[in-house]
N, C-alpha and C. Protein backbone atom coordinates (compact mmCIF):
# COMPACT_ATOMS: atom_id res chain seq x y z
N UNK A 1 76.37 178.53 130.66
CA UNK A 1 76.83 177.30 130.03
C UNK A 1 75.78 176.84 129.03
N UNK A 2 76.52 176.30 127.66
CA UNK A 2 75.71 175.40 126.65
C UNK A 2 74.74 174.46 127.28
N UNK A 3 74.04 173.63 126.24
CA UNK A 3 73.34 172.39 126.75
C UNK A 3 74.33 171.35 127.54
N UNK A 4 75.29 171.32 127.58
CA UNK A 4 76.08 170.18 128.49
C UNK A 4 76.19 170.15 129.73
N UNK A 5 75.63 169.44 130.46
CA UNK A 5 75.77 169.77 131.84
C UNK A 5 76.31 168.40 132.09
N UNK A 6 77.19 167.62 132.12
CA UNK A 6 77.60 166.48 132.75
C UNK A 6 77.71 165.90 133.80
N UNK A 7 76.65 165.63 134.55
CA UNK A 7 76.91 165.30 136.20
C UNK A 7 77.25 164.00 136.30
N UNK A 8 77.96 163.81 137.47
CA UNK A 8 77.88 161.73 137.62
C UNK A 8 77.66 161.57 139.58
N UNK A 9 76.66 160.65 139.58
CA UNK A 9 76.55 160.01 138.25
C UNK A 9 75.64 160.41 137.21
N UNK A 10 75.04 159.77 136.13
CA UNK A 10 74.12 160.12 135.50
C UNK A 10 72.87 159.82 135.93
N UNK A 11 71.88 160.29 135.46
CA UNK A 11 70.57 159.94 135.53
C UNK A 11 70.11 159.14 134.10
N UNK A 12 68.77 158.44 134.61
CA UNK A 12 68.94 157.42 133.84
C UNK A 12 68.47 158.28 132.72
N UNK A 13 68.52 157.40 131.29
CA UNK A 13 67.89 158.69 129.83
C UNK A 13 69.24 159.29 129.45
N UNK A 14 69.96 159.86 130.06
CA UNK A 14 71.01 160.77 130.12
C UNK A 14 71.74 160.27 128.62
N UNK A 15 72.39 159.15 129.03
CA UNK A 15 73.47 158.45 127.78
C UNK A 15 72.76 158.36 126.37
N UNK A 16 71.05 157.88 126.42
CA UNK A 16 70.66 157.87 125.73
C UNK A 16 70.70 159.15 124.74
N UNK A 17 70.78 160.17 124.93
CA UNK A 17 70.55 161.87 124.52
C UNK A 17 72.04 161.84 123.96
N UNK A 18 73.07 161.52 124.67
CA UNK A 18 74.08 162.02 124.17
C UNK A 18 74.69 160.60 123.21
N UNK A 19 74.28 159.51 123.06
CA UNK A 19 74.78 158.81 122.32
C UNK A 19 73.75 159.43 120.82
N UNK A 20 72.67 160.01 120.73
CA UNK A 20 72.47 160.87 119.70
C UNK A 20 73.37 161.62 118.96
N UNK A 21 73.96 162.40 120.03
CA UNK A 21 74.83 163.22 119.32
C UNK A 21 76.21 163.37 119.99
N UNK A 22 76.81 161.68 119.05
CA UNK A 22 77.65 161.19 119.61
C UNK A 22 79.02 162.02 118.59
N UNK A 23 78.66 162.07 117.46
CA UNK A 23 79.98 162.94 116.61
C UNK A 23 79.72 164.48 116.83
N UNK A 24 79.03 165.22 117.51
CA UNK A 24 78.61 166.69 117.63
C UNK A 24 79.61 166.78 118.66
N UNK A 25 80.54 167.73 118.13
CA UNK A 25 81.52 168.88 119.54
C UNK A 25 80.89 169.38 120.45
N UNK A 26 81.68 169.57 121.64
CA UNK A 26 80.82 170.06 122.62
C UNK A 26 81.37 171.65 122.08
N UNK A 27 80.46 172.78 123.09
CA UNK A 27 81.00 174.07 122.75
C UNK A 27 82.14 174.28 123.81
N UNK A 28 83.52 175.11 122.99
CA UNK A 28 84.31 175.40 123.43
C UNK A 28 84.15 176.36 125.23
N UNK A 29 83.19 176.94 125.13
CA UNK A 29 83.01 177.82 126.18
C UNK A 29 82.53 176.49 127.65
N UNK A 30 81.79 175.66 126.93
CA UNK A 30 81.94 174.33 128.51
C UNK A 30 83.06 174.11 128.28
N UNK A 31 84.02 173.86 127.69
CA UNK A 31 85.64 173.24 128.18
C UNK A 31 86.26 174.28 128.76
N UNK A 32 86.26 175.31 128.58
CA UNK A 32 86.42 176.46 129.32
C UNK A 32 86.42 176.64 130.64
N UNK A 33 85.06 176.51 131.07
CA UNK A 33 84.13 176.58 132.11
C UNK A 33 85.11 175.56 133.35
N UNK A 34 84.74 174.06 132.46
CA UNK A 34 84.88 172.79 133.45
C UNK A 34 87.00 172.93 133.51
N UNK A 35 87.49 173.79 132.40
CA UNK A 35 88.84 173.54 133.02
C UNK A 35 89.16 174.78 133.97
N UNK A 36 88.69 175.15 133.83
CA UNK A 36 88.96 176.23 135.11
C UNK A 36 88.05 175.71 135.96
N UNK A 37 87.38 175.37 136.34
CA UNK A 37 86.64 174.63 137.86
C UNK A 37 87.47 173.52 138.43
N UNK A 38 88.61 172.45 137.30
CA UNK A 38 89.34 171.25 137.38
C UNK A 38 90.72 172.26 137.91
N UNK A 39 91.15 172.85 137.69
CA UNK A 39 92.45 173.56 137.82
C UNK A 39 92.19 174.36 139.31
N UNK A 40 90.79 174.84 139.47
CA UNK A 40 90.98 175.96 140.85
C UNK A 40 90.94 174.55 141.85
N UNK A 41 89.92 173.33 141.50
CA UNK A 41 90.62 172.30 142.65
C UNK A 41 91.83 171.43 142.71
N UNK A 42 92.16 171.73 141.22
CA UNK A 42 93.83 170.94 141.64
C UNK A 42 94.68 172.31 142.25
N UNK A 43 94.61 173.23 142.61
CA UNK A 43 95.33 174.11 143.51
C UNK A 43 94.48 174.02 144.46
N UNK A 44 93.62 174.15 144.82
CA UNK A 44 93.09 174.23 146.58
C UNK A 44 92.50 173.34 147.19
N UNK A 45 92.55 171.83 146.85
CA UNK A 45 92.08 171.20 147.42
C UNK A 45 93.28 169.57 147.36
N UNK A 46 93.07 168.87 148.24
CA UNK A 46 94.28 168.22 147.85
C UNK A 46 93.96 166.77 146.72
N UNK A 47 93.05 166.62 146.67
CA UNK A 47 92.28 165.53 145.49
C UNK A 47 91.03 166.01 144.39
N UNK A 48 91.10 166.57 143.48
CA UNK A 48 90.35 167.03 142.12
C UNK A 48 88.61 166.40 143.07
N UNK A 49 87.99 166.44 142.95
CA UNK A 49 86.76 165.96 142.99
C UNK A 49 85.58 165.20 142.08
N UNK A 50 85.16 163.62 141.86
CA UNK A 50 85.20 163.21 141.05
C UNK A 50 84.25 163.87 140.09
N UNK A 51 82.95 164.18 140.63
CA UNK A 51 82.18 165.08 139.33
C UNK A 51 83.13 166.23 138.84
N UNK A 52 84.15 167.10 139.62
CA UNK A 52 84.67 167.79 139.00
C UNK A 52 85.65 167.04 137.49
N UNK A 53 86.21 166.35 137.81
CA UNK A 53 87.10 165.60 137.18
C UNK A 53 86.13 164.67 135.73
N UNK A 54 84.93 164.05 136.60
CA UNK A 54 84.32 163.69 135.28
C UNK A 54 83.48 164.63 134.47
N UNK A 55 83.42 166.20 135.11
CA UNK A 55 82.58 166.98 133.81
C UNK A 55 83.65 167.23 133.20
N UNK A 56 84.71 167.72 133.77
CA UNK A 56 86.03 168.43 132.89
C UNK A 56 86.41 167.02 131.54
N UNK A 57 86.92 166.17 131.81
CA UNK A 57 87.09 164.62 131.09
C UNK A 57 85.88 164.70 129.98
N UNK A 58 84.43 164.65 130.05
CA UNK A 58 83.77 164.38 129.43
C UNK A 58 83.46 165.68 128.42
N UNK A 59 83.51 167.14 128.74
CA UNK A 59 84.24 167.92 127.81
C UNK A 59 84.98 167.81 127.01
N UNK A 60 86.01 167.00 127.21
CA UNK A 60 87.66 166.46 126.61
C UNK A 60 86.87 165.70 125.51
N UNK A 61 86.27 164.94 126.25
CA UNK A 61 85.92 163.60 124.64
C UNK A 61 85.62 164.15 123.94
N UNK A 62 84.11 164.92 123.99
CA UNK A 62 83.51 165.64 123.55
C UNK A 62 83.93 166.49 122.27
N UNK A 63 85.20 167.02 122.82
CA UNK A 63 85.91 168.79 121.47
C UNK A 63 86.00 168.09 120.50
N UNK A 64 85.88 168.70 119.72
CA UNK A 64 86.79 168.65 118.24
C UNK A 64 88.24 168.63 118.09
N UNK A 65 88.89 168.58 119.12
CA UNK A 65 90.09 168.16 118.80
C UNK A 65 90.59 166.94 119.55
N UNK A 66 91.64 166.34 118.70
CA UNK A 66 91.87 165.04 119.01
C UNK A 66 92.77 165.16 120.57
N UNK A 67 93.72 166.04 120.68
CA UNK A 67 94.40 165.98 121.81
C UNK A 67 93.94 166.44 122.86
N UNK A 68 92.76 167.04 122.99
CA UNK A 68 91.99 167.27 123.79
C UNK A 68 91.03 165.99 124.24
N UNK A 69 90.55 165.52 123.23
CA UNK A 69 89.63 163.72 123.62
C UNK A 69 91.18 163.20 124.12
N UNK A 70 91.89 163.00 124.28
CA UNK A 70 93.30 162.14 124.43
C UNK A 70 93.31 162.37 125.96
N UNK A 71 93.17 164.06 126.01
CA UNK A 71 93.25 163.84 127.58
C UNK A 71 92.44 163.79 128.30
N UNK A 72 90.76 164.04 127.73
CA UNK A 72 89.50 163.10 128.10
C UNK A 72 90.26 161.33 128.81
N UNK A 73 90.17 161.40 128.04
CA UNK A 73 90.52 159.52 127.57
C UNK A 73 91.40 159.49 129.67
N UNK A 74 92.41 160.09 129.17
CA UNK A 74 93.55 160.24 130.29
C UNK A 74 93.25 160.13 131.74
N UNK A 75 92.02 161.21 131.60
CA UNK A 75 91.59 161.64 133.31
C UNK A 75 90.26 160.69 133.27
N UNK A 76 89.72 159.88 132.43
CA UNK A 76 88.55 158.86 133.02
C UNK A 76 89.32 157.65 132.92
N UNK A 77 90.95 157.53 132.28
CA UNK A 77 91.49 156.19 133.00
C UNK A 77 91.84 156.58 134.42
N UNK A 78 92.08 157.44 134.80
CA UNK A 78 92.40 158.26 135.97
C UNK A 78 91.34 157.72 137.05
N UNK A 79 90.32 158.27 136.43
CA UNK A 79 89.19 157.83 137.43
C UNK A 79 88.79 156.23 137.68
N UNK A 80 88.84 155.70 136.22
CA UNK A 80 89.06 154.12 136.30
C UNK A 80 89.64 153.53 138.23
N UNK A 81 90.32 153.99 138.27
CA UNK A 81 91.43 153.68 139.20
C UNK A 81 91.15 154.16 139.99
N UNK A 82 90.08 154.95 140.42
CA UNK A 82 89.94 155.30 142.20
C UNK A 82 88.75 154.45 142.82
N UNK A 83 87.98 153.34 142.13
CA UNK A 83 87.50 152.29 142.47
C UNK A 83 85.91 152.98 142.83
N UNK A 84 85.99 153.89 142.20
CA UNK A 84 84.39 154.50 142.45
C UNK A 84 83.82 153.31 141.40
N UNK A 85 82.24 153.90 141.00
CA UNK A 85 81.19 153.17 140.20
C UNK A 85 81.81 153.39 138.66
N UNK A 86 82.45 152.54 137.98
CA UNK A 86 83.48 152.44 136.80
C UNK A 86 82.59 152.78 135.24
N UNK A 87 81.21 152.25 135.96
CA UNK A 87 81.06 152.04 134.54
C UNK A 87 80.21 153.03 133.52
N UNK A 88 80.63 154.70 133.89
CA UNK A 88 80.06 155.66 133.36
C UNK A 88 81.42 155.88 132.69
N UNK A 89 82.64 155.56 133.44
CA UNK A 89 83.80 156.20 132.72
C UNK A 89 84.56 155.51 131.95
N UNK A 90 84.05 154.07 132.13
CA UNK A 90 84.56 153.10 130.81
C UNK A 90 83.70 153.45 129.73
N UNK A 91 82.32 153.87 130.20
CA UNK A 91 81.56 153.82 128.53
C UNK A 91 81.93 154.98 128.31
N UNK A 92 82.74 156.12 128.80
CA UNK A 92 83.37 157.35 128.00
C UNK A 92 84.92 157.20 127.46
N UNK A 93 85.03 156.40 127.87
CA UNK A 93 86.55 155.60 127.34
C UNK A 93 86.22 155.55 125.73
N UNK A 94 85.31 154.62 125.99
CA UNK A 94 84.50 154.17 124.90
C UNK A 94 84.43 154.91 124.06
N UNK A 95 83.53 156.14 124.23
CA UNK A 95 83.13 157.49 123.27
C UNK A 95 84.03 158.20 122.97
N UNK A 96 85.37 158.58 123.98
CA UNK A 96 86.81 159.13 123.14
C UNK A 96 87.43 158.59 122.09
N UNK A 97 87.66 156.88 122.33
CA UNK A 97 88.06 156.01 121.18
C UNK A 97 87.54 155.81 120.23
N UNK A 98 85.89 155.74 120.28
CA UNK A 98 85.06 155.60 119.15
C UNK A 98 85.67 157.69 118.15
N UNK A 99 85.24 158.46 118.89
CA UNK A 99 85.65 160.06 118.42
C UNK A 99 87.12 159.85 117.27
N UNK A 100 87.94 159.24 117.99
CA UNK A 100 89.62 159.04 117.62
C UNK A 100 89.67 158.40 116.50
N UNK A 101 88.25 157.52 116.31
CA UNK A 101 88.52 156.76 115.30
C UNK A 101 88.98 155.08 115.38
N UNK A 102 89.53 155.47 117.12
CA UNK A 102 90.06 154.03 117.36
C UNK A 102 88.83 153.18 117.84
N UNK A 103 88.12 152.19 116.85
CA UNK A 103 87.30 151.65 117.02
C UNK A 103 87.55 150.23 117.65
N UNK A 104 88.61 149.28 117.41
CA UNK A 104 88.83 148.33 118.22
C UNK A 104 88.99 148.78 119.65
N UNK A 105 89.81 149.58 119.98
CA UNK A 105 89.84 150.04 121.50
C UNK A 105 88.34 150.14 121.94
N UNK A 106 87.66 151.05 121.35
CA UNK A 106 86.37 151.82 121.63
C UNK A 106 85.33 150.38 121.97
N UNK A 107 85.18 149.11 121.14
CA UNK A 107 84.69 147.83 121.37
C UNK A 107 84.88 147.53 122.40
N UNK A 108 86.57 147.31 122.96
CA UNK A 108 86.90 146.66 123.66
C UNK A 108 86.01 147.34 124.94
N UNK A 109 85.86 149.04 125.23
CA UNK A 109 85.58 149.34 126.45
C UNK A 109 84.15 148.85 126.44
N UNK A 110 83.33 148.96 125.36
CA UNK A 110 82.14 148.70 125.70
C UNK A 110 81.21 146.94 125.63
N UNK A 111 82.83 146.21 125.79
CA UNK A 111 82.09 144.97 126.13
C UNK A 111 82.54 145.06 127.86
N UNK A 112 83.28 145.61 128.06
CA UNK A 112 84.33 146.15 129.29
C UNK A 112 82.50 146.48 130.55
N UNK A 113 81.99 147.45 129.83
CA UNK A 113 80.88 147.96 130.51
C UNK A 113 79.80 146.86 130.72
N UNK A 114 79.86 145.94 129.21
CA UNK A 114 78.98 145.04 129.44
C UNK A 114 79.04 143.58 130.90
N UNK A 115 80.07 143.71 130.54
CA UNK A 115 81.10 142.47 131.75
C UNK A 115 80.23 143.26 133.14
N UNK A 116 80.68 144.55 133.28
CA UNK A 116 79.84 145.26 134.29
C UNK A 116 78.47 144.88 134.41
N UNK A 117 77.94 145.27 133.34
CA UNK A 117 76.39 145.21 133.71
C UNK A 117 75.83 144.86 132.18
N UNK A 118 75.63 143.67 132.17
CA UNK A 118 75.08 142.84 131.13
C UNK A 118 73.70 143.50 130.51
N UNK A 119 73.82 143.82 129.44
CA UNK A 119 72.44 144.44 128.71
C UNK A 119 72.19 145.96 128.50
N UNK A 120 73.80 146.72 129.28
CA UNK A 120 73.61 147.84 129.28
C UNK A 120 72.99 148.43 128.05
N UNK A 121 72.69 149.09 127.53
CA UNK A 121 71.85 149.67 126.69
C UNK A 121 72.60 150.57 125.78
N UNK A 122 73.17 151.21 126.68
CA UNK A 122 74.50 152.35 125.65
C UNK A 122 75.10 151.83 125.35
N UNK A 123 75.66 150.67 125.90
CA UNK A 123 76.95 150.38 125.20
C UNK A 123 76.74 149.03 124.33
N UNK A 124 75.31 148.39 124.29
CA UNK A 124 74.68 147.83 123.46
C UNK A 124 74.51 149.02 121.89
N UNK A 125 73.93 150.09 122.18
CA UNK A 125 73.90 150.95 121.25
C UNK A 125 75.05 151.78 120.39
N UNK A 126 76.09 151.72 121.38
CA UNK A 126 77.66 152.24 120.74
C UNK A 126 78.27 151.62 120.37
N UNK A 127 77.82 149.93 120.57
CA UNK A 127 78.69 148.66 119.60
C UNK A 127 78.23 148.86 118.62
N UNK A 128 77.11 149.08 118.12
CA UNK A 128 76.43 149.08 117.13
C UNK A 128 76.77 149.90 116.28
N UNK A 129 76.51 151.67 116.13
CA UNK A 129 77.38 152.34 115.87
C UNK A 129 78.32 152.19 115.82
N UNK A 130 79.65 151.67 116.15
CA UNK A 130 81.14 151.60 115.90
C UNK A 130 80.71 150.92 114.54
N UNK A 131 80.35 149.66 114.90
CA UNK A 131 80.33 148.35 113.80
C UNK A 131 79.37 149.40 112.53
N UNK A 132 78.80 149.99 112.52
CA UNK A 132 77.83 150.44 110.95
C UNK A 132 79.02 151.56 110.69
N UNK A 133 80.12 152.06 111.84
CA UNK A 133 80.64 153.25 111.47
C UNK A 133 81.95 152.26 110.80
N UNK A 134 82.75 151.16 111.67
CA UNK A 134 83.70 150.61 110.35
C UNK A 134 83.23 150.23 108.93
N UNK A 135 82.03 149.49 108.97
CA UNK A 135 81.30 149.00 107.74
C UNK A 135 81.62 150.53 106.30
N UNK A 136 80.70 151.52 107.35
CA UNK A 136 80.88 152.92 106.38
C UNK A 136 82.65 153.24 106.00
N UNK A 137 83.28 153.61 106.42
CA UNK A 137 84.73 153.66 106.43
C UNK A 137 85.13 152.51 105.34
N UNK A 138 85.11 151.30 106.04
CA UNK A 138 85.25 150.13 104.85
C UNK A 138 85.23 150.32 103.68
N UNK A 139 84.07 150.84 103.47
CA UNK A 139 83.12 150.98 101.89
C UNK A 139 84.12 152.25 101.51
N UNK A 140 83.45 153.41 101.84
CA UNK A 140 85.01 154.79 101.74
C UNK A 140 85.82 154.04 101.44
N UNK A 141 86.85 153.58 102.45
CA UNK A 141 87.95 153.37 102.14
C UNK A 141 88.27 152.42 100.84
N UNK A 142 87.61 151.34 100.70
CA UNK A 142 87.73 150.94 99.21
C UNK A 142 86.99 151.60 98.33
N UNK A 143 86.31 152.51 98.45
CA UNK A 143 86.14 153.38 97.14
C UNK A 143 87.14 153.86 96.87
N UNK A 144 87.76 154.38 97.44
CA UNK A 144 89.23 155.51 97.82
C UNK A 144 90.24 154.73 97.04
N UNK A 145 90.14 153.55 97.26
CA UNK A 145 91.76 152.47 97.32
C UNK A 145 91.07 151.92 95.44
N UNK A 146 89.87 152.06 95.04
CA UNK A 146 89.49 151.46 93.97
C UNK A 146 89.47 152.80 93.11
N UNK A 147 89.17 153.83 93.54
CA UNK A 147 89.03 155.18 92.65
C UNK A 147 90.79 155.44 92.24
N UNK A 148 91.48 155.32 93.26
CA UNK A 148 93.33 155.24 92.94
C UNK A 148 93.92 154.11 91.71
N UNK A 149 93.06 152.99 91.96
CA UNK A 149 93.50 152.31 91.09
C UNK A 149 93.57 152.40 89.56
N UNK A 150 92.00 152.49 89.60
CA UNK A 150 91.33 153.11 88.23
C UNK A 150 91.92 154.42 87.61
N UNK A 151 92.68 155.29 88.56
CA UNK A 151 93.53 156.36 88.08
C UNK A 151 94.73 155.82 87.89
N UNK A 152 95.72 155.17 88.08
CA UNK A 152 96.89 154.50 88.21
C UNK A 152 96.86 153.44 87.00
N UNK A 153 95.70 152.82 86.76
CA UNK A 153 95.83 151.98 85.63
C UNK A 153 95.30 152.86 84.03
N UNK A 154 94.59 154.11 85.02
CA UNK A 154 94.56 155.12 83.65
C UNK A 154 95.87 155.79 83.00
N UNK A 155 96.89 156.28 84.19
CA UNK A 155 97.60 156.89 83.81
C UNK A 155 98.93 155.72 83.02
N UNK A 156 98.92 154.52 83.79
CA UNK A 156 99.67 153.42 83.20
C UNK A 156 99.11 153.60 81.52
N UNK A 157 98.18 153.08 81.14
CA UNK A 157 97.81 153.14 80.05
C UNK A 157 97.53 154.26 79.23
N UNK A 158 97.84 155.47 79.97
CA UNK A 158 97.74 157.17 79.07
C UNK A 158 99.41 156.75 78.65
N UNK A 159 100.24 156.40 79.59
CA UNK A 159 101.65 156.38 79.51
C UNK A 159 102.14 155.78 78.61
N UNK A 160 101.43 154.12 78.33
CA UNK A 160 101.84 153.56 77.50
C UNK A 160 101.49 153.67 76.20
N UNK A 161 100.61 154.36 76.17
CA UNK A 161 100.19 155.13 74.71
C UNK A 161 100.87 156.06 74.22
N UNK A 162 101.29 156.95 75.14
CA UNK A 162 102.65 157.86 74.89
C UNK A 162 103.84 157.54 74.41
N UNK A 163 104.04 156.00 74.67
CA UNK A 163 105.27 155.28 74.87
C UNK A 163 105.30 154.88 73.39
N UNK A 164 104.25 154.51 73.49
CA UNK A 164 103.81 153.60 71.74
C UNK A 164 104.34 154.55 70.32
N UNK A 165 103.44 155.48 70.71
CA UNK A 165 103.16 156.88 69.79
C UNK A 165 104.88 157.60 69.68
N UNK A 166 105.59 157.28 70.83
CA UNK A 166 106.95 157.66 70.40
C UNK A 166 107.65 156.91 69.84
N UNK A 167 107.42 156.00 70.30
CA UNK A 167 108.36 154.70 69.30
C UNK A 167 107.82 154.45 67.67
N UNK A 168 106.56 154.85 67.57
CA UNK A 168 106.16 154.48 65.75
C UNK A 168 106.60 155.79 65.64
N UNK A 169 106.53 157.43 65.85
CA UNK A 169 107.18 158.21 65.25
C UNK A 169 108.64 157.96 65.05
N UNK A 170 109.35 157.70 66.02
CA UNK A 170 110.94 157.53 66.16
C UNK A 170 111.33 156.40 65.13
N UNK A 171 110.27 155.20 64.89
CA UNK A 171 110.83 153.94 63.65
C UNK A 171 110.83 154.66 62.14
N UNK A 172 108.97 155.55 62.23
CA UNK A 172 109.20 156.34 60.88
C UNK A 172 110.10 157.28 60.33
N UNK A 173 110.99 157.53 61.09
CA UNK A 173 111.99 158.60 60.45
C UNK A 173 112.95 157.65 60.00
């Protein structure tokens, strides 16, 4: 196996390392790994096991693909709900939604963690990040929406020059 080893709970430091390299994919060969370890205990055992369930999940956030973080997302609301210690798998709630892009959701979990435990640190640090990552997007995105315009009022005005230029040829004849 890659550098990912996901145990829970965590040790402390842990979140810190991976909120580093919070947009980096995990490697395909750990999702591999942890879904075949999640699948041989959903056949032989009669309840998944929660480290099994939270390395497989935290793989999920992790990929590069979106429907894969989706079902990250899926199996740590999953875990949400078996009333264990919540607040490793809300702040990965967190890190799927932040991945997705869905940054209001992604807020919401990590004031969610804070309600938990006031001052947490990661999720002090992943508000932060979200908020410099809409700010960035923001800016993009009205470059984007201002670079369209400036083409749209170019081509309006290439057009109407066209328009012009046909009508004084068409009067001179």
């Amino acid at each position: 196996s890659s550098g990912i080893n996901a145990e829970w709970p965590l040790r402390p430091g842990e979140l810190d390392d991976i909120i580093e390299d919070l947009d980096a994919p995990c490697d395909e060969k750990d999702i591999i790994e942890h879904e075949k370890l999640y699948n041989e205990e959903l056949q032989t055992k009669p309840v998944v096991s929660t480290r099994t369930q939270f390395g497989y999940a935290y793989v999920l956030v992790k990929s590069s693909y979106d429907n894969d973080i989706r079902k990250g997302i899926r199996l740590f609301e999953e875990l949400c709900q078996s009333g264990v210690d919540q607040r490793d798998f809300v702040y990965y709630l967190a890190v799927g939604h932040y991945r997705l892009h869905d940054y209001s959701t992604a807020i919401k979990y990590c004031e969610r963690v804070l309600g938990m435990e006031p001052g947490n640190q990661q999720a002090v640090q992943l508000k932060e990040i979200i908020s410099k990552k809409r700010k960035k997007d923001a800016i993009i995105g009205a470059a984007v929406l201002g670079g369209g315009a400036v083409a749209l009022t170019g081509g309006l005005l290439l057009a109407g020059a066209v328009l012009a230029a046909g009508i004084a040829a068409v009067k001179k004849r």
